[in-house]
Protein backbone atom coordinates (compact mmCIF):
# COMPACT_ATOMS: atom_id res chain seq x y z
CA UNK A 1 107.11 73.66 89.61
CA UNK A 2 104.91 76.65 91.25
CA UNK A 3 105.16 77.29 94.98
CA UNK A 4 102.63 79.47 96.52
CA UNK A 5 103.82 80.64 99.93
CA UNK A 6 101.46 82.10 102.76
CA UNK A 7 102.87 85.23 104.22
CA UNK A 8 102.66 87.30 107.80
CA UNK A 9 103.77 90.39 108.39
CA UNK A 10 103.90 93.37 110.90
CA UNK A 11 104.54 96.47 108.15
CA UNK A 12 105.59 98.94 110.36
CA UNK A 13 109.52 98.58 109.77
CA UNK A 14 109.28 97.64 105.97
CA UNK A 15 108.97 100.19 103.45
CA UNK A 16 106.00 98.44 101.53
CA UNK A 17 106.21 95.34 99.88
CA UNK A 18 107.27 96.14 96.71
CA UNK A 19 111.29 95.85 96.25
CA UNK A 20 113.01 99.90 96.32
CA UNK A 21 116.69 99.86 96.05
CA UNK A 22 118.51 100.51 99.15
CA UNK A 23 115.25 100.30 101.41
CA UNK A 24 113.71 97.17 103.49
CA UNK A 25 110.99 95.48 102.18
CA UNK A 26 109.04 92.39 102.37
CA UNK A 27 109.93 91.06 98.91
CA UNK A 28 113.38 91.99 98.81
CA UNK A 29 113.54 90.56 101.88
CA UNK A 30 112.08 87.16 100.82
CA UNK A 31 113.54 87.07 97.23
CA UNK A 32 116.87 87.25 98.69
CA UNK A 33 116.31 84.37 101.16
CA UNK A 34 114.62 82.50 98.63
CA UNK A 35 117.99 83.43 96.22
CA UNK A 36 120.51 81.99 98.87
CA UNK A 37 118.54 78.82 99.00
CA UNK A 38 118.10 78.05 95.31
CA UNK A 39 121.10 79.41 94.27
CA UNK A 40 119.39 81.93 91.33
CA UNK A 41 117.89 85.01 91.31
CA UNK A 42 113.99 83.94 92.19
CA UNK A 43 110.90 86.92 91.66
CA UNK A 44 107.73 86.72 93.20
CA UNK A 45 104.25 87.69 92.49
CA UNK A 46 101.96 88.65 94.77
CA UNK A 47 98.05 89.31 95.52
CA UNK A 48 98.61 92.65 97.28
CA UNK A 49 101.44 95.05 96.92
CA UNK A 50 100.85 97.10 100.66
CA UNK A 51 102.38 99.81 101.39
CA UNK A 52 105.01 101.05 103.60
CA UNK A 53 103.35 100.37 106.89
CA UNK A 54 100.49 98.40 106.07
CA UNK A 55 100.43 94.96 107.89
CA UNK A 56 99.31 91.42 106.33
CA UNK A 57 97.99 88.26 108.52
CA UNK A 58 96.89 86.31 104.88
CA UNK A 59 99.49 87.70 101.95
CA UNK A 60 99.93 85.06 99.09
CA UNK A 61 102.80 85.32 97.07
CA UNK A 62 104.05 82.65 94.12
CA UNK A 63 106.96 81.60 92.60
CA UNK A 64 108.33 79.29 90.15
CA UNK A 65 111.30 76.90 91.61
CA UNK A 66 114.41 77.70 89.50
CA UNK A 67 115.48 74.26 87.03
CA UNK A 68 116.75 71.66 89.14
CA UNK A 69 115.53 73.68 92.29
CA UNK A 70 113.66 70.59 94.07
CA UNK A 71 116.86 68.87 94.02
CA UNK A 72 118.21 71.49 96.31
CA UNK A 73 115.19 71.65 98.90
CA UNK A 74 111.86 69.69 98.95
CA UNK A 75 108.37 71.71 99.18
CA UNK A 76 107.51 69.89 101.98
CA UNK A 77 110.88 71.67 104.11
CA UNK A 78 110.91 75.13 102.52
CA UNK A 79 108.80 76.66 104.78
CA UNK A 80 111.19 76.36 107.81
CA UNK A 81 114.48 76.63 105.76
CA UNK A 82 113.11 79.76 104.22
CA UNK A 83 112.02 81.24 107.71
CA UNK A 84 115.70 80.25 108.93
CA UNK A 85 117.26 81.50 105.96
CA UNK A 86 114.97 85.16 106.10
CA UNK A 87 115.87 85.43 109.90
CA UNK A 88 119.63 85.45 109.15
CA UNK A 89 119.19 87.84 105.81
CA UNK A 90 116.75 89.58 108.34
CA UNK A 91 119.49 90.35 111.63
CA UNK A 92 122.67 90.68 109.50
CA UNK A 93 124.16 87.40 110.16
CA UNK A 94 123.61 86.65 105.99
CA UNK A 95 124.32 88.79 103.63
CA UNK A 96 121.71 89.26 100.90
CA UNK A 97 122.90 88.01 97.48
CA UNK A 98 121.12 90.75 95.90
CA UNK A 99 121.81 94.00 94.41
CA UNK A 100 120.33 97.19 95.81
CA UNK A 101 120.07 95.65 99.23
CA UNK A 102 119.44 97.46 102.08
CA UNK A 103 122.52 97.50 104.35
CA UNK A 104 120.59 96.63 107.04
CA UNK A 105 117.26 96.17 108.04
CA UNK A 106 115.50 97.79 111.71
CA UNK A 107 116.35 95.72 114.89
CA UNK A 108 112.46 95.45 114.80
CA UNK A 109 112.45 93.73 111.26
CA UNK A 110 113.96 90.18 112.48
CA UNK A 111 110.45 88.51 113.77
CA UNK A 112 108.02 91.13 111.82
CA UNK A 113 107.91 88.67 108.88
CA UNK A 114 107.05 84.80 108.31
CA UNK A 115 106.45 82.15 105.75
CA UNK A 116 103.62 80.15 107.44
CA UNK A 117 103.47 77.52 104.65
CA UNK A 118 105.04 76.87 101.04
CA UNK A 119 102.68 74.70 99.01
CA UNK A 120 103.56 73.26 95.27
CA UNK A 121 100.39 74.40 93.05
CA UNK A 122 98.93 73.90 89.56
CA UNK A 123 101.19 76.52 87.00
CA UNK A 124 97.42 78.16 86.26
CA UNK A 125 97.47 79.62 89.79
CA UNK A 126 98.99 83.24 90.06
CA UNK A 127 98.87 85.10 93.41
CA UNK A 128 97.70 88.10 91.44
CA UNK A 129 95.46 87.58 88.43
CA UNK A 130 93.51 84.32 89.85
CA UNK A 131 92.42 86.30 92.94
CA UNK A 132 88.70 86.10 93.23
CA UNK A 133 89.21 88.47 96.40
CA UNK A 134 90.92 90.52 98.79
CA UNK A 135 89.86 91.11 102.35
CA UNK A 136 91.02 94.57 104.63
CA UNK A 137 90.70 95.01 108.14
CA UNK A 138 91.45 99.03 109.12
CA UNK A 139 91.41 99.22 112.66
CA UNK A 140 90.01 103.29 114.54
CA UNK A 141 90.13 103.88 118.77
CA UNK A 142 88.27 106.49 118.61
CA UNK A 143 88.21 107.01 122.00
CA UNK A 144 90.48 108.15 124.63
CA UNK A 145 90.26 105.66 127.15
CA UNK A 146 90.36 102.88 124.69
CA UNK A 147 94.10 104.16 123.48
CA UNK A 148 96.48 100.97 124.22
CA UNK A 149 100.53 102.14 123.36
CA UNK A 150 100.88 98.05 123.46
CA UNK A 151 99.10 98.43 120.02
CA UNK A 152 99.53 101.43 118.76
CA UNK A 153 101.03 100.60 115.94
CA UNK A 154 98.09 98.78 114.97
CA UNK A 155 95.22 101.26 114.79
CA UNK A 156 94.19 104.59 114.42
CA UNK A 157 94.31 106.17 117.13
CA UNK A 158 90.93 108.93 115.98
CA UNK A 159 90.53 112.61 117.72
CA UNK A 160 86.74 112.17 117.76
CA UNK A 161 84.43 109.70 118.14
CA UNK A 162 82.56 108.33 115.11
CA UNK A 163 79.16 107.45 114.36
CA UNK A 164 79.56 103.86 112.68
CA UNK A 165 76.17 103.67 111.87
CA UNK A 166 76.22 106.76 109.27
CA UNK A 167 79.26 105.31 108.46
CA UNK A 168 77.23 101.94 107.47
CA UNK A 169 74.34 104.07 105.59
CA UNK A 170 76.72 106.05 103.14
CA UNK A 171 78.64 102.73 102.58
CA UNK A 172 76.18 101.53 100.86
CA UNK A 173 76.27 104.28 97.64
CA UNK A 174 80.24 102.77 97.08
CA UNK A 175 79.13 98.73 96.38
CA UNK A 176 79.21 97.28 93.35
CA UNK A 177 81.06 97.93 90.60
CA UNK A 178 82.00 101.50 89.79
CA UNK A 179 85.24 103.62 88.77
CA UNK A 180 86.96 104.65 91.65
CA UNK A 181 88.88 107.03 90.11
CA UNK A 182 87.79 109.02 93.18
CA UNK A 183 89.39 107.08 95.78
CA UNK A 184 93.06 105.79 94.17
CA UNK A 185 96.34 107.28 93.61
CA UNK A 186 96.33 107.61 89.49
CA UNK A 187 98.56 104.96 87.57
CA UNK A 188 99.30 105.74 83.71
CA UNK A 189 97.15 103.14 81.82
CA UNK A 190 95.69 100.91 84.97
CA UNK A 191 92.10 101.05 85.23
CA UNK A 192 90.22 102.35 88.42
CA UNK A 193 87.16 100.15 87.73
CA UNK A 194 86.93 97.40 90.43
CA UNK A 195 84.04 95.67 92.43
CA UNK A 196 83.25 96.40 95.98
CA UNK A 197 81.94 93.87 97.48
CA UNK A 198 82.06 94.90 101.63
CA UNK A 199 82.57 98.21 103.00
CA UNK A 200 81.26 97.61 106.48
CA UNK A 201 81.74 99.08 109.90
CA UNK A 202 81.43 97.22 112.67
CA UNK A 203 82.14 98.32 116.92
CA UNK A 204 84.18 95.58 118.43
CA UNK A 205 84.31 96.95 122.09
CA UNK A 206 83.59 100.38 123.32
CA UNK A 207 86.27 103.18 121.64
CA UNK A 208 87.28 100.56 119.25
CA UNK A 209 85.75 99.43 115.40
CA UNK A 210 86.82 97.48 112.41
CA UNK A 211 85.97 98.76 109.35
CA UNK A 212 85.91 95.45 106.74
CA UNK A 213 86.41 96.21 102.83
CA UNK A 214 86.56 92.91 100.21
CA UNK A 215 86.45 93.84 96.57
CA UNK A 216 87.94 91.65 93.66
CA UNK A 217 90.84 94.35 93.60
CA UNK A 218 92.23 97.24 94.99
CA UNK A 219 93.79 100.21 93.43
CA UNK A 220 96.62 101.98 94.65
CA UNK A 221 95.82 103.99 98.27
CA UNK A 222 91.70 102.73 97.68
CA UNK A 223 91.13 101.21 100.89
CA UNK A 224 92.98 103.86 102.81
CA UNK A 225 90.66 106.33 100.73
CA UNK A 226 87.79 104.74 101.49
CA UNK A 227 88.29 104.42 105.13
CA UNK A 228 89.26 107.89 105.05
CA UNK A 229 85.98 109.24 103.66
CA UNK A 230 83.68 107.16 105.72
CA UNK A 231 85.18 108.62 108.75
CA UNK A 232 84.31 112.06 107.27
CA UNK A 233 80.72 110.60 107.59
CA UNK A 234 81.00 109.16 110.47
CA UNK A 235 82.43 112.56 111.77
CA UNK A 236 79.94 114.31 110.65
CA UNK A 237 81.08 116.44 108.09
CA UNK A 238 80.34 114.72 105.48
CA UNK A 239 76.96 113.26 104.38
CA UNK A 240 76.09 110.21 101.77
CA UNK A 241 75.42 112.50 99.09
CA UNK A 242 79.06 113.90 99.30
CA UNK A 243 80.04 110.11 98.99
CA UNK A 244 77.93 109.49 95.95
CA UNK A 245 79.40 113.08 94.21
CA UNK A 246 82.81 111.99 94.95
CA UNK A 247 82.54 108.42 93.03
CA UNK A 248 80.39 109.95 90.14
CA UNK A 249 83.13 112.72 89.70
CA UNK A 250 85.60 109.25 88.42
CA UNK A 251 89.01 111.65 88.89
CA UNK A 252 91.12 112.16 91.87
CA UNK A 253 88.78 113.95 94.78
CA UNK A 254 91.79 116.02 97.21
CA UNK A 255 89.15 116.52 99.74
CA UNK A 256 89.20 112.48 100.25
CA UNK A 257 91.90 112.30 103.33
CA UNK A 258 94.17 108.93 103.18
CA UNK A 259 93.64 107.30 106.03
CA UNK A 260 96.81 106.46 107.85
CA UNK A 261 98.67 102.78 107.24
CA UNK A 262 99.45 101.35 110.46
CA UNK A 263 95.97 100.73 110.42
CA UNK A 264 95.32 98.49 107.52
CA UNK A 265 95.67 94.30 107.87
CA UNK A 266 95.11 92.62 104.27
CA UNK A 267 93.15 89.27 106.41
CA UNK A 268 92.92 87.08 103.47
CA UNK A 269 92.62 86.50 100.04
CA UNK A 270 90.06 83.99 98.10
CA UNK A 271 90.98 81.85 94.63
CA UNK A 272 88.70 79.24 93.00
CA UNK A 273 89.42 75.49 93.61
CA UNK A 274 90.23 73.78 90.20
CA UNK A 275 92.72 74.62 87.78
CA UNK A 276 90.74 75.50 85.16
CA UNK A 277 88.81 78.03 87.19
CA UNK A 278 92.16 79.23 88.09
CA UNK A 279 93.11 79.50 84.51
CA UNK A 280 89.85 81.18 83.67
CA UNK A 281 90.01 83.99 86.48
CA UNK A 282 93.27 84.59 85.43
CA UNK A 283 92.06 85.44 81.89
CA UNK A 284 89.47 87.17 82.70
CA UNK A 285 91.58 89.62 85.06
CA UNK A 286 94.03 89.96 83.11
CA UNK A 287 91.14 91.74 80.66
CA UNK A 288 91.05 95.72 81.29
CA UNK A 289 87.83 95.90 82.35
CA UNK A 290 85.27 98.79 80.65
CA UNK A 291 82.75 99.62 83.35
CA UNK A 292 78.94 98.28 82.19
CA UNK A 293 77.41 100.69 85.47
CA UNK A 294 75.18 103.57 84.62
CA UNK A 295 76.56 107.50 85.13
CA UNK A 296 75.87 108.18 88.83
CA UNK A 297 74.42 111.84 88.96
């Protein structure tokens, strides 16, 4: 049986989500709950591994329930065992069956992370490869009086203020599908070619904007890059040419700052509706991709 969970979390006292020995984070945190309940070690998969920081109001994760698992718990109650079962490894009061656990997590950790529903699922769905789609949200105050220490750990809090509609204009050079070599944090033998489907920003009150990115992946530190560069633009000292240079140059540009995590919210993420369309993205992402675009000059 596969169980795909829908997660929440606030990032700021996890180090990522990806399990590090000795440090708190989101899946060692859940894989160790999810270990006391069934009794055996249980590993997830995920759609997006954030990093340390990085918050997530629509994180999918899967798993498959250990033999004779459903005879311990049913589907239809893991969601609030789990979230008692994570609060306790989450204070102290339960000690995580793991090794390499933290020895405890922040004071702050105990209501920074939920399981907001548990759902059984075909075996052809996987968190990661049958994603069609991941959304961001990276959250700027680029203005003084807009500055809120309620949610500062939320946004980023910008010296300047930024012009979001050059912002919008050089945006436009990065969508589609390109290497983006440019924008990510190199990993030996992962590809860099991926499929930008939004890069859009958008003023949601005055001193305050949301700048929306979907692709059909993300590569390690991309959206933070991306953000980063746009507010070069949007600073003005950077133009759209500098943009297009930077992606046609398909190698790590240092002049591209990172743009800081507390910012970042991964909103949601999309998968197709039948099982063999599930099956069938999963191939297909699973493929390293070659990219068919032309040599951008």
């Amino acid at each position: 049986m596969r169980i795909r969970l829908d997660i929440r979390y606030d990032g700021t006292p996890f180090h990522g989500w990806a399990a590090q020995p000795g440090l708190p984070t989101v899946q060692g945190a859940l894989e160790s709950a999810l270990t006391v309940i069934y009794r055996q070690t249980v590993e997830l998969t995920v759609a997006g591994r954030t990093d340390a920081g990085v918050h997530a109001s629509g994180q999918v994760a899967h798993f498959t329930v250990p033999e004779v698992g459903d005879r311990i718990v049913s589907p239809d109650t893991l969601a609030p065992r789990l979230g008692a079962v994570l609060r306790a490894v989450l204070s102290g009061n339960l000690a995580s069956p793991l090794p390499d656990s933290p020895a405890a997590y922040p004071p702050n950790a105990i209501d920074a992370l939920v399981v907001t529903a548990a759902t059984v699922v075909p075996e052809t769905f996987d968190a990661r490869f049958s994603a069609l789609a991941r959304h961001y949200v990276y959250r700027i105050v680029d203005d003084l009086a807009a500055r809120n220490p309620l949610s500062r750990n939320y946004c980023w809090w910008y010296p300047t203020q930024l012009d979001a509609a050059a912002m919008n204009t050089s945006a436009a050079v990065l969508l589609g599908e390109h290497d983006f070599a440019a924008f990510c944090k190199p990993r030996e033998g992962a590809t860099t070619i991926r499929t930008l489907q939004q890069l859009e920003t958008l003023r949601t009150a005055p001193g305050m904007m949301e700048i929306r990115v979907r692709a059909d992946a993300f590569c390690h530190s991309m959206v933070r890059s991306l953000v980063g560069a746009l507010t070069e633009v949007g600073r003005a000292k950077r133009d759209t040419a500098w943009l297009a240079d930077a992606l046609a140059a398909k190698a790590r540009i240092p002049e591209i700052p990172v743009a800081p995590a507390l910012g970042l919210t991964l909103t949601q993420v999309d998968y197709p509706q039948t099982e063999t369309e599930l099956l069938t993205r999963q191939q297909t992402t699973r493929a390293r991709r070659d990219c068919g675009c032309p040599e951008r000059r």
